[in-house]
N, C-alpha and C. Protein backbone atom coordinates (compact mmCIF):
# COMPACT_ATOMS: atom_id res chain seq x y z
N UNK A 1 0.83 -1.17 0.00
CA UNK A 1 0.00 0.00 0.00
C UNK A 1 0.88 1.24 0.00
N UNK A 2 0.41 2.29 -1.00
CA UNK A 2 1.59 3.37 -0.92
C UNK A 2 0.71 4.72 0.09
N UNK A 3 2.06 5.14 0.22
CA UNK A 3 1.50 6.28 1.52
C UNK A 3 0.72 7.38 0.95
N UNK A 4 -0.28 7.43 1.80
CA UNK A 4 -1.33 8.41 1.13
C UNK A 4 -0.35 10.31 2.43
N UNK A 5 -0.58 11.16 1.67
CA UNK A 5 -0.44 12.41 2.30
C UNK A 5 -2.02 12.69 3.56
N UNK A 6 -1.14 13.54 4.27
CA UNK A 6 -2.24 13.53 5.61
C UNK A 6 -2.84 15.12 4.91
N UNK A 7 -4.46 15.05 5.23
CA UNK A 7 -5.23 16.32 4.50
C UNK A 7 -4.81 16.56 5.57
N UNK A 8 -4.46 18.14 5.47
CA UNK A 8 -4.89 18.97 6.88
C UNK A 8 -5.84 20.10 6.61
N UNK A 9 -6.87 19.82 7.24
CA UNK A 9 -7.78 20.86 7.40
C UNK A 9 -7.70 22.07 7.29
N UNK A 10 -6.46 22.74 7.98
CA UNK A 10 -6.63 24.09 8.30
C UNK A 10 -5.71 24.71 6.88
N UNK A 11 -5.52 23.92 6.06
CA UNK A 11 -4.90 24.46 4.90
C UNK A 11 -6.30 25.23 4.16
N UNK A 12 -5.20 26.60 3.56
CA UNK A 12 -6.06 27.27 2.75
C UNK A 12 -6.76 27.03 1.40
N UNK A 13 -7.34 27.55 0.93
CA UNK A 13 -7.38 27.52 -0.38
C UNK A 13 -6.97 27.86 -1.53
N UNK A 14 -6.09 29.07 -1.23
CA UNK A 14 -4.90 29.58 -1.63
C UNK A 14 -3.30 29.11 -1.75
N UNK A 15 -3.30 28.26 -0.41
CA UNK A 15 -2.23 27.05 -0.66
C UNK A 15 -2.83 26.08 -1.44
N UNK A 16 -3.83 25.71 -1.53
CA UNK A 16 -3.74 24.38 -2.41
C UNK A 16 -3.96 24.71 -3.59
N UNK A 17 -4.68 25.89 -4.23
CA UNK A 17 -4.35 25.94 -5.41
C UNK A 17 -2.75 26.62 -5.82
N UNK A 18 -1.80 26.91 -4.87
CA UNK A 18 -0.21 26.97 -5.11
C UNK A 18 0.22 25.87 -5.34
N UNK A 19 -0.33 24.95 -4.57
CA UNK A 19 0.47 23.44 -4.56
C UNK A 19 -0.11 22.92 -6.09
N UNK A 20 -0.83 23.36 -6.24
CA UNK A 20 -1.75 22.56 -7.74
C UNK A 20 -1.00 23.35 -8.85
N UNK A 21 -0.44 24.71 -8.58
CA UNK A 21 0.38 25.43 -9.36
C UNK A 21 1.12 25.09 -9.49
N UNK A 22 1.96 24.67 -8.57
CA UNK A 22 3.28 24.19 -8.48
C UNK A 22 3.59 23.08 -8.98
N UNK A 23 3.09 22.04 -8.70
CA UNK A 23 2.50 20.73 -9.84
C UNK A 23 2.75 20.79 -11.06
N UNK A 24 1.83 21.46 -11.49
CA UNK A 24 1.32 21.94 -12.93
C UNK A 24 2.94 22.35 -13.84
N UNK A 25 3.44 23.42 -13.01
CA UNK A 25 4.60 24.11 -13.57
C UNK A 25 5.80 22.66 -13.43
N UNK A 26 5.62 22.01 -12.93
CA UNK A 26 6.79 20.78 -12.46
C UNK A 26 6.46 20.29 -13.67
N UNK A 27 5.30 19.64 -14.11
CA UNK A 27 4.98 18.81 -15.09
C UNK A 27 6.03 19.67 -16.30
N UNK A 28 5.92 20.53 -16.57
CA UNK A 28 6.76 21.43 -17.53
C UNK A 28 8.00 20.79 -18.12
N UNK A 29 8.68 20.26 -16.96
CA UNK A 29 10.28 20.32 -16.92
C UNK A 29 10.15 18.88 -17.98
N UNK A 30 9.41 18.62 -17.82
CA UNK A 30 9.62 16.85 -19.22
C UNK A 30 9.32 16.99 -20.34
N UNK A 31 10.17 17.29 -21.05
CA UNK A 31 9.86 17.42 -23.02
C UNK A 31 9.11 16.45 -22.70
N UNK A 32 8.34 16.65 -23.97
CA UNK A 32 7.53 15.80 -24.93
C UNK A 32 8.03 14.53 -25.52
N UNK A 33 7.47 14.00 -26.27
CA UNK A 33 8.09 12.77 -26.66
C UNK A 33 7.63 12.83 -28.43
N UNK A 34 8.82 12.16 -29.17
CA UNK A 34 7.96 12.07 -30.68
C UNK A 34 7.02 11.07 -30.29
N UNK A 35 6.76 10.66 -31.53
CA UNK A 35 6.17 9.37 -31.95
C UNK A 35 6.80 8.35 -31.92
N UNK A 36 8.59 8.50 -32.33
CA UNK A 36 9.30 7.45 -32.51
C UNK A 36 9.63 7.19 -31.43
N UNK A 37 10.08 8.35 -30.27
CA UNK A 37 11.34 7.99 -29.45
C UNK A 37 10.13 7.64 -28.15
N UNK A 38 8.47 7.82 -28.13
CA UNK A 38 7.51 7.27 -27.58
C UNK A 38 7.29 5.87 -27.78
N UNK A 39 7.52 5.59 -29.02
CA UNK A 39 7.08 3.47 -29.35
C UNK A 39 8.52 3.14 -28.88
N UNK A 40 10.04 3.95 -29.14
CA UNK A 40 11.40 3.02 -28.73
C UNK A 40 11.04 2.70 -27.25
N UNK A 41 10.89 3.46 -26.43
CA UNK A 41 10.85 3.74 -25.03
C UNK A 41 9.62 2.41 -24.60
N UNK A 42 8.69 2.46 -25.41
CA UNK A 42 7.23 1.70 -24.81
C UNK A 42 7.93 -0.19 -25.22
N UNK A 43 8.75 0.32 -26.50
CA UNK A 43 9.23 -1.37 -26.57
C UNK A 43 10.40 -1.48 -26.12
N UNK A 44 11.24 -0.95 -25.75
CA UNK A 44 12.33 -1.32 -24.37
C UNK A 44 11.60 -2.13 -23.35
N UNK A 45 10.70 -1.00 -22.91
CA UNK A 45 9.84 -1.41 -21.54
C UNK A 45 8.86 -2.66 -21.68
N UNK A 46 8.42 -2.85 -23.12
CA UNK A 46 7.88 -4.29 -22.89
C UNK A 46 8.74 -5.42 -23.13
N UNK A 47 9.73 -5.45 -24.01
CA UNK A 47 10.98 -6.30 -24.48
C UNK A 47 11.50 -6.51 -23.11
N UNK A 48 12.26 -5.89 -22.34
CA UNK A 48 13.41 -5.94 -21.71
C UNK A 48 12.88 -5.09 -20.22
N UNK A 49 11.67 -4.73 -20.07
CA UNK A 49 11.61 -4.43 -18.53
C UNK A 49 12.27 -3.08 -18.14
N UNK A 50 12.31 -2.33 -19.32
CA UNK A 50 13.47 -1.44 -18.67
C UNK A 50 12.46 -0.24 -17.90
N UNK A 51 12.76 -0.24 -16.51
CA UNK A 51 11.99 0.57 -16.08
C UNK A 51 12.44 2.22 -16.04
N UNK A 52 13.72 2.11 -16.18
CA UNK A 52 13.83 4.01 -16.60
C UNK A 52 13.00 4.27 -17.98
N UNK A 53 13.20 3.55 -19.02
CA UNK A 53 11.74 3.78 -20.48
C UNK A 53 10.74 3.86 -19.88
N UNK A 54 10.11 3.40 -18.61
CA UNK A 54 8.79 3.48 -18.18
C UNK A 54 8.51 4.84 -17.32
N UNK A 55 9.95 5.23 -16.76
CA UNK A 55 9.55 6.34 -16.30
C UNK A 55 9.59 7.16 -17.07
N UNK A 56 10.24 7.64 -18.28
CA UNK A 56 10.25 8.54 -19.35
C UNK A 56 9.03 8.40 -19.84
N UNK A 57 8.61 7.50 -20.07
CA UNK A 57 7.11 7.24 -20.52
C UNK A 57 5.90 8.53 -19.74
N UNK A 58 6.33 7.86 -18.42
CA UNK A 58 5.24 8.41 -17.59
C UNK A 58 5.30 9.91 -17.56
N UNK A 59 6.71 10.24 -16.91
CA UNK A 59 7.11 11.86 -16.64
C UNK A 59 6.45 12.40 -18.37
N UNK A 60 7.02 12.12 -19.47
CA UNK A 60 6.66 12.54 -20.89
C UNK A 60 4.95 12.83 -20.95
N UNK A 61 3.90 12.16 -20.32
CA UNK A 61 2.93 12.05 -20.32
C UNK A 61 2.18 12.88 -19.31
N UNK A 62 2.99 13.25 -18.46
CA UNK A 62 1.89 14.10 -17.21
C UNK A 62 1.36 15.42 -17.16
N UNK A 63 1.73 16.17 -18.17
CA UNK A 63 0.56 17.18 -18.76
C UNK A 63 -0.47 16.54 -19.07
N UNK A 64 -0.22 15.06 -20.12
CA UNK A 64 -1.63 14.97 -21.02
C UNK A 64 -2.67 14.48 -19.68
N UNK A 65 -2.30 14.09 -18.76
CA UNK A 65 -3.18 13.54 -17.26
C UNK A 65 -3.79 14.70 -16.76
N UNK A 66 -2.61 16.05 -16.74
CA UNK A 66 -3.11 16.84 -15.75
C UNK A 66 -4.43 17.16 -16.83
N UNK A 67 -4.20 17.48 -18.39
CA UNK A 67 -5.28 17.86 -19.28
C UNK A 67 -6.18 17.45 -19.10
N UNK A 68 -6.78 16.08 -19.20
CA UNK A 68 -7.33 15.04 -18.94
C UNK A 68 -8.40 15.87 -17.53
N UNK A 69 -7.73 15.60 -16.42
CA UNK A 69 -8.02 15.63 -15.15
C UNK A 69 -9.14 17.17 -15.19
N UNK A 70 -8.49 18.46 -15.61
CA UNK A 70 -8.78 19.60 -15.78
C UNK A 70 -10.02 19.27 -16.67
N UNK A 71 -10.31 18.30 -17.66
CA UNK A 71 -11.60 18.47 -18.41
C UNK A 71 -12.56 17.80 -17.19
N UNK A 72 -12.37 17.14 -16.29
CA UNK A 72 -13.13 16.24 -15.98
C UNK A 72 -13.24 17.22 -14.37
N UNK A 73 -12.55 17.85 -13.67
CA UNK A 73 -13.02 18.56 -12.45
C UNK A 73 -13.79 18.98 -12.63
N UNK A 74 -14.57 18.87 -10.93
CA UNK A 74 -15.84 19.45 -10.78
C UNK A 74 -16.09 20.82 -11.03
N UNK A 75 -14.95 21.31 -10.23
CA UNK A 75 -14.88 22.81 -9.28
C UNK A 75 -14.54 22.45 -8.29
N UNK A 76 -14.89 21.91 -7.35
CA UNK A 76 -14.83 21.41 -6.11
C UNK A 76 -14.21 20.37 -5.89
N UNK A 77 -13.45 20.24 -4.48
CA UNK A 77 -12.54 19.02 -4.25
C UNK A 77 -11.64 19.15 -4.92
N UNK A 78 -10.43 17.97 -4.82
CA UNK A 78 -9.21 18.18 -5.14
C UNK A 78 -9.03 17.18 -6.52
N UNK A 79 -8.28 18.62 -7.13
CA UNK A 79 -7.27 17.84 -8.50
C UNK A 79 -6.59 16.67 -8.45
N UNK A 80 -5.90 17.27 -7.31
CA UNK A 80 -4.55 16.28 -7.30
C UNK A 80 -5.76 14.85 -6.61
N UNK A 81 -6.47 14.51 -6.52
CA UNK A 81 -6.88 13.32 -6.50
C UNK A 81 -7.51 12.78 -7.54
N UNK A 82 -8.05 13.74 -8.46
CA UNK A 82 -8.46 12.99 -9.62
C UNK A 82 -7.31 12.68 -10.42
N UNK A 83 -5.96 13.57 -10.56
CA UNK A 83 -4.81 13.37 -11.02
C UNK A 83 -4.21 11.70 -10.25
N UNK A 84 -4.87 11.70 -9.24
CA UNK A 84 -3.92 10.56 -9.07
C UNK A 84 -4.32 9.28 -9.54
């Protein structure tokens, strides 16, 4: 079981949409991926297990989640849980 973060209540709403900022801008730091160097990476990782291709995979991909996530929020409640 992986460790869940403790809510704390008395956090603002102003911090959590920083922390959701802050997120957001992190996702930034991972180019994109082609097409090609997206299928090399996906068949490393099924061929041979290679789990750094899987993390390039993932990090390469976490805008299109946060996108994803952003069509589908309510308003209410937290991103970062539908992100997760």
């Amino acid at each position: 079981m992986g460790s869940r973060r403790a809510v704390n209540p008395m956090r603002t709403v102003g911090e959590h949409r920083d922390e959701v900022g802050a997120y957001i801008d992190g996702t930034r730091r991972h180019a994109l991926l082609s097409r090609d160097a997206e299928q090399s990476l996906a068949l490393r990782y099924r061929r041979d297990g290679d789990q750094a291709a899987a993390s390039r995979l993932v990090l390469a991909n976490l805008r299109l989640v946060v996108k994803i996530a952003n069509e589908y929020h309510p308003g209410e409640g937290s991103r970062f849980d539908l992100i997760q």
